[in-house]
N, C-alpha and C. Protein backbone atom coordinates (compact mmCIF):
# COMPACT_ATOMS: atom_id res chain seq x y z
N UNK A 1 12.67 17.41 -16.72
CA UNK A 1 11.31 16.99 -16.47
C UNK A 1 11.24 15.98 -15.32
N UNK A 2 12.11 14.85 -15.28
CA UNK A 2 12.44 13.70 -14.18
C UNK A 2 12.68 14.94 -12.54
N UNK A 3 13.37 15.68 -12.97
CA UNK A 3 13.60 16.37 -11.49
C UNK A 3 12.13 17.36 -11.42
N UNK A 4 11.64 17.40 -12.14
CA UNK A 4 10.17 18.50 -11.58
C UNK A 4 9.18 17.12 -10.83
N UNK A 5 9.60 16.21 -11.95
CA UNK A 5 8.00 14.95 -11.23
C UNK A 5 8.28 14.81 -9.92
N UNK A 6 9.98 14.24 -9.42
CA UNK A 6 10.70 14.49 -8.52
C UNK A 6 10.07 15.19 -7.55
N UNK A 7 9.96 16.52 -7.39
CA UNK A 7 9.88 17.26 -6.20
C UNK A 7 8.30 17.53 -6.21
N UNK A 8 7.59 17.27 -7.14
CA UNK A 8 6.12 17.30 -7.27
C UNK A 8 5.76 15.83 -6.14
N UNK A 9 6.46 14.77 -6.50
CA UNK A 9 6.28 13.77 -5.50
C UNK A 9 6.47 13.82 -4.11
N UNK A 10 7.46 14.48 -3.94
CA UNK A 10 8.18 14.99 -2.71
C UNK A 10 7.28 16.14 -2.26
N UNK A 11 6.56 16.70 -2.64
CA UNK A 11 5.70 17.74 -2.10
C UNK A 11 4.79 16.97 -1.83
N UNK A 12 4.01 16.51 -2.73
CA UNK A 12 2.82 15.80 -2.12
C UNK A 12 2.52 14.53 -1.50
N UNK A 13 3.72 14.00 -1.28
CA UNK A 13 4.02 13.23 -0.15
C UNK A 13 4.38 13.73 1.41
N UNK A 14 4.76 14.94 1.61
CA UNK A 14 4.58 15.54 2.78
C UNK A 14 3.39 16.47 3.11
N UNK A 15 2.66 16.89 1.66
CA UNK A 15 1.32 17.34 2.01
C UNK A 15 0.36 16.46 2.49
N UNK A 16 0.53 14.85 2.01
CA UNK A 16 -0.13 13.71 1.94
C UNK A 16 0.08 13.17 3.84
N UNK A 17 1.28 13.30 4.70
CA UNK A 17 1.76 13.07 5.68
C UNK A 17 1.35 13.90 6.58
N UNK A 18 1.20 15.30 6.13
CA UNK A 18 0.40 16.64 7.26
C UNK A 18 -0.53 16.08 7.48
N UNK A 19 -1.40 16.06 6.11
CA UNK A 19 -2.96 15.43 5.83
C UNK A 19 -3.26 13.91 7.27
N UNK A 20 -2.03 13.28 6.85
CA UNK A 20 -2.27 11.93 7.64
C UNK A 20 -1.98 12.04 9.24
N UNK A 21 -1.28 12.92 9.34
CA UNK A 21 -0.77 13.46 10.50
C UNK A 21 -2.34 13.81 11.54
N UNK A 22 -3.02 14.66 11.18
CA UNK A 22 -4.32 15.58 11.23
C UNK A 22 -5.74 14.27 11.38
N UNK A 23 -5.74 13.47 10.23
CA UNK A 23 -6.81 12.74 10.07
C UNK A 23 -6.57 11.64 10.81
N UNK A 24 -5.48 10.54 11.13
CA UNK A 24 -5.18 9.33 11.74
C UNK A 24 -6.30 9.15 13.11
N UNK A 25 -6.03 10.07 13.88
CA UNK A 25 -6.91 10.21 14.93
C UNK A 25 -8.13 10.02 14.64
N UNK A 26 -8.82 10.93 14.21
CA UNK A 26 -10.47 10.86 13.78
C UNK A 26 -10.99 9.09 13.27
N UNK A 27 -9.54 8.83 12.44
CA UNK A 27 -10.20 7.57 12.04
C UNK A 27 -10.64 6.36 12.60
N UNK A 28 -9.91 6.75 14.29
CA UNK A 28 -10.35 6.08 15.12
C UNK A 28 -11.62 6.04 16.04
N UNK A 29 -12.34 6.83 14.92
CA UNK A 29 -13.86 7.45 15.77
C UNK A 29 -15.17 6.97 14.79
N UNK A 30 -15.55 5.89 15.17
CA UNK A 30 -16.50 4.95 14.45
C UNK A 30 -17.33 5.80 13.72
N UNK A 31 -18.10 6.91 14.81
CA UNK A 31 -19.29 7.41 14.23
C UNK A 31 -18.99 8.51 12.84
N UNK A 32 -17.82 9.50 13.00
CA UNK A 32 -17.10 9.53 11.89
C UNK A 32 -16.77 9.30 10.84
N UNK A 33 -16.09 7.55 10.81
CA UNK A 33 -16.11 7.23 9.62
C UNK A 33 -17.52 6.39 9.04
N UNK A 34 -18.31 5.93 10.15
CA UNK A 34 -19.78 5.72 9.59
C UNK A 34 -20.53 6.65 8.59
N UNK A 35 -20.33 7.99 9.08
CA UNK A 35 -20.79 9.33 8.48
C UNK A 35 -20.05 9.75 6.72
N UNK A 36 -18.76 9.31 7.27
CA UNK A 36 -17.54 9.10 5.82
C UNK A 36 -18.06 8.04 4.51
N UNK A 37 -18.71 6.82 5.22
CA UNK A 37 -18.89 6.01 4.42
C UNK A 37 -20.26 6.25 3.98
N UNK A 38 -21.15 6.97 4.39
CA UNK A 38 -22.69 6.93 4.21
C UNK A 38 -22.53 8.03 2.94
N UNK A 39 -21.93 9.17 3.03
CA UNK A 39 -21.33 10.50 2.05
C UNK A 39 -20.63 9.71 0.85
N UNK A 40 -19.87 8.63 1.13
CA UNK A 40 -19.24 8.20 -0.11
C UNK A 40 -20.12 7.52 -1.17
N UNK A 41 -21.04 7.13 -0.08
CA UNK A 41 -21.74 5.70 -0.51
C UNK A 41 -23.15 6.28 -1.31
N UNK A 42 -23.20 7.79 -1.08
CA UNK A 42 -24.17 8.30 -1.74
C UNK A 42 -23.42 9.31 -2.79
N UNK A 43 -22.17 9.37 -3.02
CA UNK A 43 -21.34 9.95 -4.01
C UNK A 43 -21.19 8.90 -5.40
N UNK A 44 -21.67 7.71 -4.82
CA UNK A 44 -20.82 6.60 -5.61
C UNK A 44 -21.82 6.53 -7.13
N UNK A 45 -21.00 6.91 -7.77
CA UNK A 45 -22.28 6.24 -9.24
C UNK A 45 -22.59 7.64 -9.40
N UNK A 46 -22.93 9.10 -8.81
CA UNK A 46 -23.39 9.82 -8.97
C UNK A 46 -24.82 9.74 -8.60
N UNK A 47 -25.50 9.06 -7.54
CA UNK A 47 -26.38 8.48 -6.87
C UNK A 47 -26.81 10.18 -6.33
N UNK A 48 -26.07 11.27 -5.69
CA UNK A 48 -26.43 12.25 -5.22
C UNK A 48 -27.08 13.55 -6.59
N UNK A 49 -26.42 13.40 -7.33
CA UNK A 49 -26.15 14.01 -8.31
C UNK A 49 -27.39 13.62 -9.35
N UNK A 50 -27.51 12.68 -9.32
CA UNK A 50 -28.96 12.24 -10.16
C UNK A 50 -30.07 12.85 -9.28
N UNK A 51 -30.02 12.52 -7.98
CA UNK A 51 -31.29 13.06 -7.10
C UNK A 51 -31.31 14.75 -7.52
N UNK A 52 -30.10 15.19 -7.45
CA UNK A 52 -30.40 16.65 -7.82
C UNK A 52 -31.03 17.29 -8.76
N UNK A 53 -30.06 16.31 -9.57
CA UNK A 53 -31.01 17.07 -11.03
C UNK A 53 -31.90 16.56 -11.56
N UNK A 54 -32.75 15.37 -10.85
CA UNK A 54 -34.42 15.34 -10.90
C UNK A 54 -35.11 16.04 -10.10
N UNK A 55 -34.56 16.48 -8.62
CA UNK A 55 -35.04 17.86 -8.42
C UNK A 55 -35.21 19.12 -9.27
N UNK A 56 -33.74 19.49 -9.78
CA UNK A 56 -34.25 20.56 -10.56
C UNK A 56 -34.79 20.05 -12.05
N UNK A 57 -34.87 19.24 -12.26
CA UNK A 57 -35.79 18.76 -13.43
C UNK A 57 -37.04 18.78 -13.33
N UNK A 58 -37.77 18.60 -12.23
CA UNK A 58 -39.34 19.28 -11.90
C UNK A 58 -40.05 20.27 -12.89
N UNK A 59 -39.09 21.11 -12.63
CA UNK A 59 -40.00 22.35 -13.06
C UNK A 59 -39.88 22.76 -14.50
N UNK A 60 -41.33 22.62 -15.26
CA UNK A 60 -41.73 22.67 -16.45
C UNK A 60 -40.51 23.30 -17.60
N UNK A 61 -40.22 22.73 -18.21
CA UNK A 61 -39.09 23.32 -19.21
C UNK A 61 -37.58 23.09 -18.69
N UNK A 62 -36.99 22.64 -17.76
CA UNK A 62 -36.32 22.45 -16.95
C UNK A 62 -35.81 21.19 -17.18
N UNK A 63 -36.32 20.00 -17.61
CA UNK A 63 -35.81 18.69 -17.26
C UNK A 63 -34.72 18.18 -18.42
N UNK A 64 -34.93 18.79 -19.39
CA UNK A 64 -33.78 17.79 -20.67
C UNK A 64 -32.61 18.98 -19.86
N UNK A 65 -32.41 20.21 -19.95
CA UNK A 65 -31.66 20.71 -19.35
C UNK A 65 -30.90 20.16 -18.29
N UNK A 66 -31.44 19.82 -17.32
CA UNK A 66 -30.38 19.34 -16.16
C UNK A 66 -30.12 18.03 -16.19
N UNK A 67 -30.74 17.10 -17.03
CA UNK A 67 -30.66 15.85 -17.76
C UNK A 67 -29.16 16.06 -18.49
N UNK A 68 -29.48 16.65 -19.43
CA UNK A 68 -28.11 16.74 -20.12
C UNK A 68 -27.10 17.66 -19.08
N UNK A 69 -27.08 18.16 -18.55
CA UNK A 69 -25.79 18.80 -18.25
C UNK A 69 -25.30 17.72 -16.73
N UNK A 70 -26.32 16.76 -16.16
CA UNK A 70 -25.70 15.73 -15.23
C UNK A 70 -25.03 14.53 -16.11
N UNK A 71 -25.60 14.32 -17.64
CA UNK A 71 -24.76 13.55 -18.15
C UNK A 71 -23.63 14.19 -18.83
N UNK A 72 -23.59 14.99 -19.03
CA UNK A 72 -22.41 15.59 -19.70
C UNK A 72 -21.16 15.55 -18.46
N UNK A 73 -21.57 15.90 -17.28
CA UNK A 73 -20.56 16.25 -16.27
C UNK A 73 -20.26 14.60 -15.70
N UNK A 74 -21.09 13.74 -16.27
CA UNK A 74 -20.97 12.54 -15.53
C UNK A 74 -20.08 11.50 -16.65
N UNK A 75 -20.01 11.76 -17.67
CA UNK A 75 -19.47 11.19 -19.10
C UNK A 75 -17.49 11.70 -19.00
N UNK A 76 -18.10 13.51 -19.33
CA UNK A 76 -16.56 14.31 -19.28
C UNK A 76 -15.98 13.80 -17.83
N UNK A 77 -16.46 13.84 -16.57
CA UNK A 77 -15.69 12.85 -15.67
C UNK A 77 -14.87 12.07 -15.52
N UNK A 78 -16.15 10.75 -15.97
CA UNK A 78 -15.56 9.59 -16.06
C UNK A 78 -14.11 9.43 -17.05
N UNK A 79 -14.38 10.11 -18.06
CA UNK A 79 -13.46 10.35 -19.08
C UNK A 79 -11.96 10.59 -18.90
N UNK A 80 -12.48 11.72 -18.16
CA UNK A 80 -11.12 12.64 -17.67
C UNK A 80 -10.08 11.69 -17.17
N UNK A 81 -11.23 11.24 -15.73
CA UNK A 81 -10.68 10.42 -14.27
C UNK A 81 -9.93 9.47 -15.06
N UNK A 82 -10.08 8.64 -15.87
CA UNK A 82 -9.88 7.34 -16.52
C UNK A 82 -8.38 7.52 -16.77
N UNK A 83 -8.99 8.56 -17.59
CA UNK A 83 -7.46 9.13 -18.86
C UNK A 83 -6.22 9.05 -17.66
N UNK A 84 -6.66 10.25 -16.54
CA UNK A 84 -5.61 10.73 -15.98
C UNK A 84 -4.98 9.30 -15.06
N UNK A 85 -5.81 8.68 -14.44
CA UNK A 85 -5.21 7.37 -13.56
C UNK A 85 -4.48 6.37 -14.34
N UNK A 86 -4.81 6.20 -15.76
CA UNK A 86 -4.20 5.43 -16.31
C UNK A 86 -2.97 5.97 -16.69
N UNK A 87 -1.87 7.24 -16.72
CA UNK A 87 -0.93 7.82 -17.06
C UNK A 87 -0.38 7.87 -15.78
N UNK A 88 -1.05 8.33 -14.72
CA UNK A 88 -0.50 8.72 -13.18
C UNK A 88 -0.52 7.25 -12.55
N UNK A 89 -1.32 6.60 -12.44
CA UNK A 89 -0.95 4.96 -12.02
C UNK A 89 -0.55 5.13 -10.59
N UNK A 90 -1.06 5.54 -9.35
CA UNK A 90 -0.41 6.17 -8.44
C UNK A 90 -0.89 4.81 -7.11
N UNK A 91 -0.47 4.42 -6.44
CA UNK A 91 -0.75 3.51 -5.80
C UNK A 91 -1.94 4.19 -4.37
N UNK A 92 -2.68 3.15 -3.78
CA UNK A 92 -3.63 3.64 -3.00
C UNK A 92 -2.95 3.66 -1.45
N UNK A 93 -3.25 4.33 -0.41
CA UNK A 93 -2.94 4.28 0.59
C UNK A 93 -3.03 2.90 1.30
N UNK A 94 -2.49 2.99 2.22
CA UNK A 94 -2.60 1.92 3.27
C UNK A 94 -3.23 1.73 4.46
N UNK A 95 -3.99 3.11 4.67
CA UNK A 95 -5.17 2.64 5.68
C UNK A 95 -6.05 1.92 5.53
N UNK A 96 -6.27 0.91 6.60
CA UNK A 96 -7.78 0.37 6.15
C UNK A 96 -9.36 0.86 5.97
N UNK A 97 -10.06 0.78 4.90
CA UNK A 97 -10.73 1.26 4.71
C UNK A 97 -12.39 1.13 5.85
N UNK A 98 -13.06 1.80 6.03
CA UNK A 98 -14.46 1.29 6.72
C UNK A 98 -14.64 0.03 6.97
N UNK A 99 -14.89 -0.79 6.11
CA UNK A 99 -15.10 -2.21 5.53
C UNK A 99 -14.47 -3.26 6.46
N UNK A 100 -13.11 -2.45 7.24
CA UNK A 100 -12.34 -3.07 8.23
C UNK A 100 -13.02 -3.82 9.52
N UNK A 101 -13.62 -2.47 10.01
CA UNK A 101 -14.68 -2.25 11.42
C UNK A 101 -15.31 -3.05 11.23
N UNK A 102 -15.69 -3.80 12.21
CA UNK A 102 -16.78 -5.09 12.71
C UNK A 102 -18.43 -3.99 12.30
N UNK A 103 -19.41 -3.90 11.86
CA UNK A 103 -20.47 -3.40 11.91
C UNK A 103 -20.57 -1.92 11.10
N UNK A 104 -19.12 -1.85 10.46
CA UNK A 104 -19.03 -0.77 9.73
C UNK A 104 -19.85 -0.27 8.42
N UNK A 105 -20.53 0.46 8.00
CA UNK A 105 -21.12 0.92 6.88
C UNK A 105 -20.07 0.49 5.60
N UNK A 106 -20.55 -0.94 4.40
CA UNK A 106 -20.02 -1.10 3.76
C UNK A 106 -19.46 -0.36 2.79
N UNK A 107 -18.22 -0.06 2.33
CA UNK A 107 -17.81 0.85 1.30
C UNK A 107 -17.36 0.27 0.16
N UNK A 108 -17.52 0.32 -1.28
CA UNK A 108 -17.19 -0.58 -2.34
C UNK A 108 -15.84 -0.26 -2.62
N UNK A 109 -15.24 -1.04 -2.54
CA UNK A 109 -13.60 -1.67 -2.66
C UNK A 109 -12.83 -0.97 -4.35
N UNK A 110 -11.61 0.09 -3.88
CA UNK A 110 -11.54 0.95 -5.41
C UNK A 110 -10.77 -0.42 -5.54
N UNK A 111 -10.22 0.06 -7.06
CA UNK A 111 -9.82 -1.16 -8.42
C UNK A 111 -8.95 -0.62 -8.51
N UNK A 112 -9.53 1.24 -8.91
CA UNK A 112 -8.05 1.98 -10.10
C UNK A 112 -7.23 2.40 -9.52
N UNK A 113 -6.47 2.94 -9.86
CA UNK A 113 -5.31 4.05 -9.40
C UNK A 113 -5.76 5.08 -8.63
N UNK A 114 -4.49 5.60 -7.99
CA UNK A 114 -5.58 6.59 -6.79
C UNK A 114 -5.43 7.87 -6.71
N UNK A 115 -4.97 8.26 -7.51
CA UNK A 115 -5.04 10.03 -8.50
C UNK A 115 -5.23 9.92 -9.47
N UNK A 116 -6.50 10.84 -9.77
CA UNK A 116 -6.98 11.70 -8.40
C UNK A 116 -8.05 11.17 -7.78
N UNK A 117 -8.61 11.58 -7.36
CA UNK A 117 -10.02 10.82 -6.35
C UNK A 117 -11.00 11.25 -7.52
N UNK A 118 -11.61 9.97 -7.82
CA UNK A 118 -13.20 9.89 -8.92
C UNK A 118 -14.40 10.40 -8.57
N UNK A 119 -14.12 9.65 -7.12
CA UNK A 119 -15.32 10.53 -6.44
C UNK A 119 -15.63 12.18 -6.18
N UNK A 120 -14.03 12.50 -5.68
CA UNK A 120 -14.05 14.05 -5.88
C UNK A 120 -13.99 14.44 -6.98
N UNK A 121 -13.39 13.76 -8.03
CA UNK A 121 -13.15 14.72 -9.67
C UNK A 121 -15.05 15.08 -9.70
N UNK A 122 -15.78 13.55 -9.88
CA UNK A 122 -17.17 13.93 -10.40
C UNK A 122 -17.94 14.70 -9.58
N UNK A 123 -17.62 14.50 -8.30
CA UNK A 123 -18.53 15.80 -7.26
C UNK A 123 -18.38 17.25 -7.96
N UNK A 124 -17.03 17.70 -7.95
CA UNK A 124 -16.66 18.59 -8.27
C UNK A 124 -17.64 19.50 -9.28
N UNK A 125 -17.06 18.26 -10.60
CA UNK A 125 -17.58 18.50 -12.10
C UNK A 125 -19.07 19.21 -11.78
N UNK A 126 -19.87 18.02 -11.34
CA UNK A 126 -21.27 18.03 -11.50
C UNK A 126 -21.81 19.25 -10.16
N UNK A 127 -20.96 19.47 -9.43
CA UNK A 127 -21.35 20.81 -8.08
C UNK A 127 -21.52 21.63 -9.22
N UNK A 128 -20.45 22.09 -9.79
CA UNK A 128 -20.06 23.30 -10.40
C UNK A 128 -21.23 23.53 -11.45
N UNK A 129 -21.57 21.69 -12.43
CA UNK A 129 -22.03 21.71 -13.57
C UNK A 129 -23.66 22.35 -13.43
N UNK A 130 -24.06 21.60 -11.82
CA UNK A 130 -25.44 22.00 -11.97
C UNK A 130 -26.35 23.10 -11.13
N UNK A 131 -24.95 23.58 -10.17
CA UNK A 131 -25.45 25.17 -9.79
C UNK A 131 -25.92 26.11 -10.73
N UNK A 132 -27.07 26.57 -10.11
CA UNK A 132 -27.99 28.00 -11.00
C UNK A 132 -27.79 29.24 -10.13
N UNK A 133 -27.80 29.00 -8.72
CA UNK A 133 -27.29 30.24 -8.22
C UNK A 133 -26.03 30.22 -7.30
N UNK A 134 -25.78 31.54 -6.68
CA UNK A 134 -24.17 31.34 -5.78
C UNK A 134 -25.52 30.25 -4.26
N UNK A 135 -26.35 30.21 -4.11
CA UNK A 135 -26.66 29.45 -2.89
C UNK A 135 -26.46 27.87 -3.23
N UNK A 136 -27.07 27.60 -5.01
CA UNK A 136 -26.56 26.51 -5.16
C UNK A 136 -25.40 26.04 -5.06
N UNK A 137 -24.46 27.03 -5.54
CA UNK A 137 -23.07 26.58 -5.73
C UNK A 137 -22.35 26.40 -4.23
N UNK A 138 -22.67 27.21 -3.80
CA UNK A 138 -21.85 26.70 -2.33
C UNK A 138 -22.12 25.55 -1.57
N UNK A 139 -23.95 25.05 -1.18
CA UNK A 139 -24.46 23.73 -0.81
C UNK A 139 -23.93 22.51 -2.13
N UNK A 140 -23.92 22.75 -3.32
CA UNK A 140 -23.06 21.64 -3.60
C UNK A 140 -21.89 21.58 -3.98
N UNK A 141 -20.79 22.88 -3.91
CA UNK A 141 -19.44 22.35 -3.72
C UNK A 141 -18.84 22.28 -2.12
N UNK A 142 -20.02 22.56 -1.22
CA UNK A 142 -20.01 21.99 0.10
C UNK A 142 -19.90 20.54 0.54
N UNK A 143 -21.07 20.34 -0.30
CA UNK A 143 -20.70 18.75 -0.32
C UNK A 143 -19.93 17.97 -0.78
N UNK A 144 -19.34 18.71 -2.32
CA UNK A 144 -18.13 17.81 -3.03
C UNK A 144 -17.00 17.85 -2.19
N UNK A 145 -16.95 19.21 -1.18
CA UNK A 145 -15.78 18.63 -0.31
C UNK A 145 -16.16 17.92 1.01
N UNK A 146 -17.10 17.93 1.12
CA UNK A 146 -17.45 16.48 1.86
C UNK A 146 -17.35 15.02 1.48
N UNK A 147 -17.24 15.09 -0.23
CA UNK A 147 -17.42 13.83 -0.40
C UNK A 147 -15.62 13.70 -0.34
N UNK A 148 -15.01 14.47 -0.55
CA UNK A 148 -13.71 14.64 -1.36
C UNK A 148 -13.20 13.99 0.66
N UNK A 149 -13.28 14.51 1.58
CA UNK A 149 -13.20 14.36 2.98
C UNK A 149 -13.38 12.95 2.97
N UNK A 150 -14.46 12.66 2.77
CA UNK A 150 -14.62 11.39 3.57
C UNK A 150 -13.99 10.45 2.45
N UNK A 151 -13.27 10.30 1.63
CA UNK A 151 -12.59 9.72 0.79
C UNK A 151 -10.81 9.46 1.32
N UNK A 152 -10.47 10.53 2.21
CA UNK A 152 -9.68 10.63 3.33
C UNK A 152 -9.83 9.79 4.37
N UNK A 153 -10.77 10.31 4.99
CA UNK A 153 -11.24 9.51 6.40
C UNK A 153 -11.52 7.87 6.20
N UNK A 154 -11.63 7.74 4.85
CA UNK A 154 -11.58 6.12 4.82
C UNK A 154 -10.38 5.42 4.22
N UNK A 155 -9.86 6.41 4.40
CA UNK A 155 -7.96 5.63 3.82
C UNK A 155 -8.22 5.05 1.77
N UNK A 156 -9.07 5.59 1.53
CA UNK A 156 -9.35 5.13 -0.16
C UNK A 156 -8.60 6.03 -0.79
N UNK A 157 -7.99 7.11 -0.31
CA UNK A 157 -7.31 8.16 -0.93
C UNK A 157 -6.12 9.33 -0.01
N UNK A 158 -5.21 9.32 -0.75
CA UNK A 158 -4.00 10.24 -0.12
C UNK A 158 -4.99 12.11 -0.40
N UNK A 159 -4.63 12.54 0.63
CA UNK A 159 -4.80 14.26 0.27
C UNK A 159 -4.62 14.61 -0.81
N UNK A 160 -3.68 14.49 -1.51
CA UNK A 160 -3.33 14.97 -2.92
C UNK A 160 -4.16 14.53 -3.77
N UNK A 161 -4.39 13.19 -3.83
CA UNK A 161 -5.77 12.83 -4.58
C UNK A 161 -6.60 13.39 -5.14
N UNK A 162 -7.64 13.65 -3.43
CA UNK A 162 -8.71 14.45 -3.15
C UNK A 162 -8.25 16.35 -3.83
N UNK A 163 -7.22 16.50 -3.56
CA UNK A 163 -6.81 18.16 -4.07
C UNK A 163 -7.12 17.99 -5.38
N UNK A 164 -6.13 17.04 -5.74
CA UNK A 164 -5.94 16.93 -7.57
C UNK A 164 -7.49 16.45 -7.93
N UNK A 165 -8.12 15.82 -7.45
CA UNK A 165 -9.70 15.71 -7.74
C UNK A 165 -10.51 17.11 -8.04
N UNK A 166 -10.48 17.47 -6.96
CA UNK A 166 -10.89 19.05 -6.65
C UNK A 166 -10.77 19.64 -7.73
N UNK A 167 -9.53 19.93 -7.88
CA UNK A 167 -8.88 21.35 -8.94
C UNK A 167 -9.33 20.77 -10.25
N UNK A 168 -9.15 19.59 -10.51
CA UNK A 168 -9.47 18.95 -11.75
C UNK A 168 -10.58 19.43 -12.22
N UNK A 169 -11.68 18.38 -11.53
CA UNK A 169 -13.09 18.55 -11.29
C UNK A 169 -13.81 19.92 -11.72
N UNK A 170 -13.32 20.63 -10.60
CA UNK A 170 -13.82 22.02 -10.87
C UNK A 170 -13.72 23.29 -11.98
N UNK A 171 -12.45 22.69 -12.84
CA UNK A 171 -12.01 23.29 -13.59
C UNK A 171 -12.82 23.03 -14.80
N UNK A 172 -13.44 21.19 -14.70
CA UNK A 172 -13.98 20.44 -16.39
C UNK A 172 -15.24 20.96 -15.90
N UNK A 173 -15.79 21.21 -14.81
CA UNK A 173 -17.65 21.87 -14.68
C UNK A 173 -17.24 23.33 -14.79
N UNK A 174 -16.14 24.08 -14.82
CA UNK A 174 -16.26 25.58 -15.61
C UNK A 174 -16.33 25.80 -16.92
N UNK A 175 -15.11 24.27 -17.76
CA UNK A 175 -15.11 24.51 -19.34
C UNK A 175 -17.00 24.03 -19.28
N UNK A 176 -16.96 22.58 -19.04
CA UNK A 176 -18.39 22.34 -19.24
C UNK A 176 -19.63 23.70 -18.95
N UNK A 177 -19.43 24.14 -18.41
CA UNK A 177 -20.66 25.58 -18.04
C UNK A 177 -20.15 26.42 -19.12
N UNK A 178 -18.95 26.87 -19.49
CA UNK A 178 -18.87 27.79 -20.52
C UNK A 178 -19.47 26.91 -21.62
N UNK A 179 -19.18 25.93 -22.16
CA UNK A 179 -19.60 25.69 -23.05
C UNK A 179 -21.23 25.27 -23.36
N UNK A 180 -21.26 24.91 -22.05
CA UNK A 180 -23.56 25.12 -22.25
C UNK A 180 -23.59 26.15 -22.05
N UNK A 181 -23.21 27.23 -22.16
CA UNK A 181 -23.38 28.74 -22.13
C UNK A 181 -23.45 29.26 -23.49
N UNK A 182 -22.33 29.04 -24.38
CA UNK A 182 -22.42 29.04 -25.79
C UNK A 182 -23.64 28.80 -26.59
N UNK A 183 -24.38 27.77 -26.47
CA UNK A 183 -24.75 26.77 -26.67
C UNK A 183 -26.60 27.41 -27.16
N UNK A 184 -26.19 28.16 -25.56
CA UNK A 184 -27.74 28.60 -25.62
C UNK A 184 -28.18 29.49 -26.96
């Protein structure tokens, strides 16, 4: 088991180095990571994700529905994210974050561990959780990898992170959808 964690580290430490290889540059492009931090900064809290599903909460019969399934995806999240950082304990990168830049768009300073990315796990969850059609689903797991991106571009997270966010994520808004599927 010690030699699988082993080469699991060793992989995603050179996936993590391509990744850094590719992004280093860009991060030297203000307007960029301005754009990085404005996406995060509306990821944060689920701030995007609430706007959505009081959009689709509008329409008559509609609102406890997407009520509950943004808290469900926002609860099972948090949950998940928690569980998993506190076992993985993974240290955060060393780029400096936005916050660096003289006039930079403030970004709130992470605490936890840094697998997988919170921000991407809950994008993920809640893309997946509160698409009704394939147009929904693509504009918001468009954006979860936007948010999952600019979580990169601000040095708050290694690639692998953001992946292991992703796959996570997307996997707890499929059980979560099967199971409000049941339900009905």
């Amino acid at each position: 088991m010690i030699g699988k964690r082993a080469g699991f580290r060793r992989a995603a430490r050179r996936f993590d180095d391509a990744v850094d290889e590719v992004v280093e540059p860009l991060r030297k492009n203000a307007a960029l990571t301005s754009v990085a931090a404005a996406v995060s900064n509306l990821a944060d809290y689920g701030f995007v994700w609430t706007v959505v599903a009081s959009a689709k909460g509008r329409r008559r019969g509609t609102r406890r529905a997407a009520l509950r399934r943004l808290g469900t995806a926002g609860v099972s999240s948090l949950a998940l994210n928690a569980a998993i950082k506190a076992v993985v304990d993974r240290g955060r990168p060393e780029q400096a974050a936005a916050n660096a830049e003289p006039g930079a768009i403030p970004v709130r300073e992470p605490t936890s561990s840094s697998f997988p990315s919170g921000h991407t796990l809950a994008a993920f969850t809640t893309a997946v959780v509160l698409a009704d059609s394939p147009a929904q689903a693509v504009a918001f797991i468009g954006f979860a990898a936007v948010v999952g991106a600019s979580r990169i571009q601000l040095g708050a997270h290694h690639a692998s992170d953001v992946a292991g966010g992703a796959l996570i994520g997307a996997g707890l808004g499929a059980l979560l959808r099967s199971t409000n599927r049941r339900r009905r």
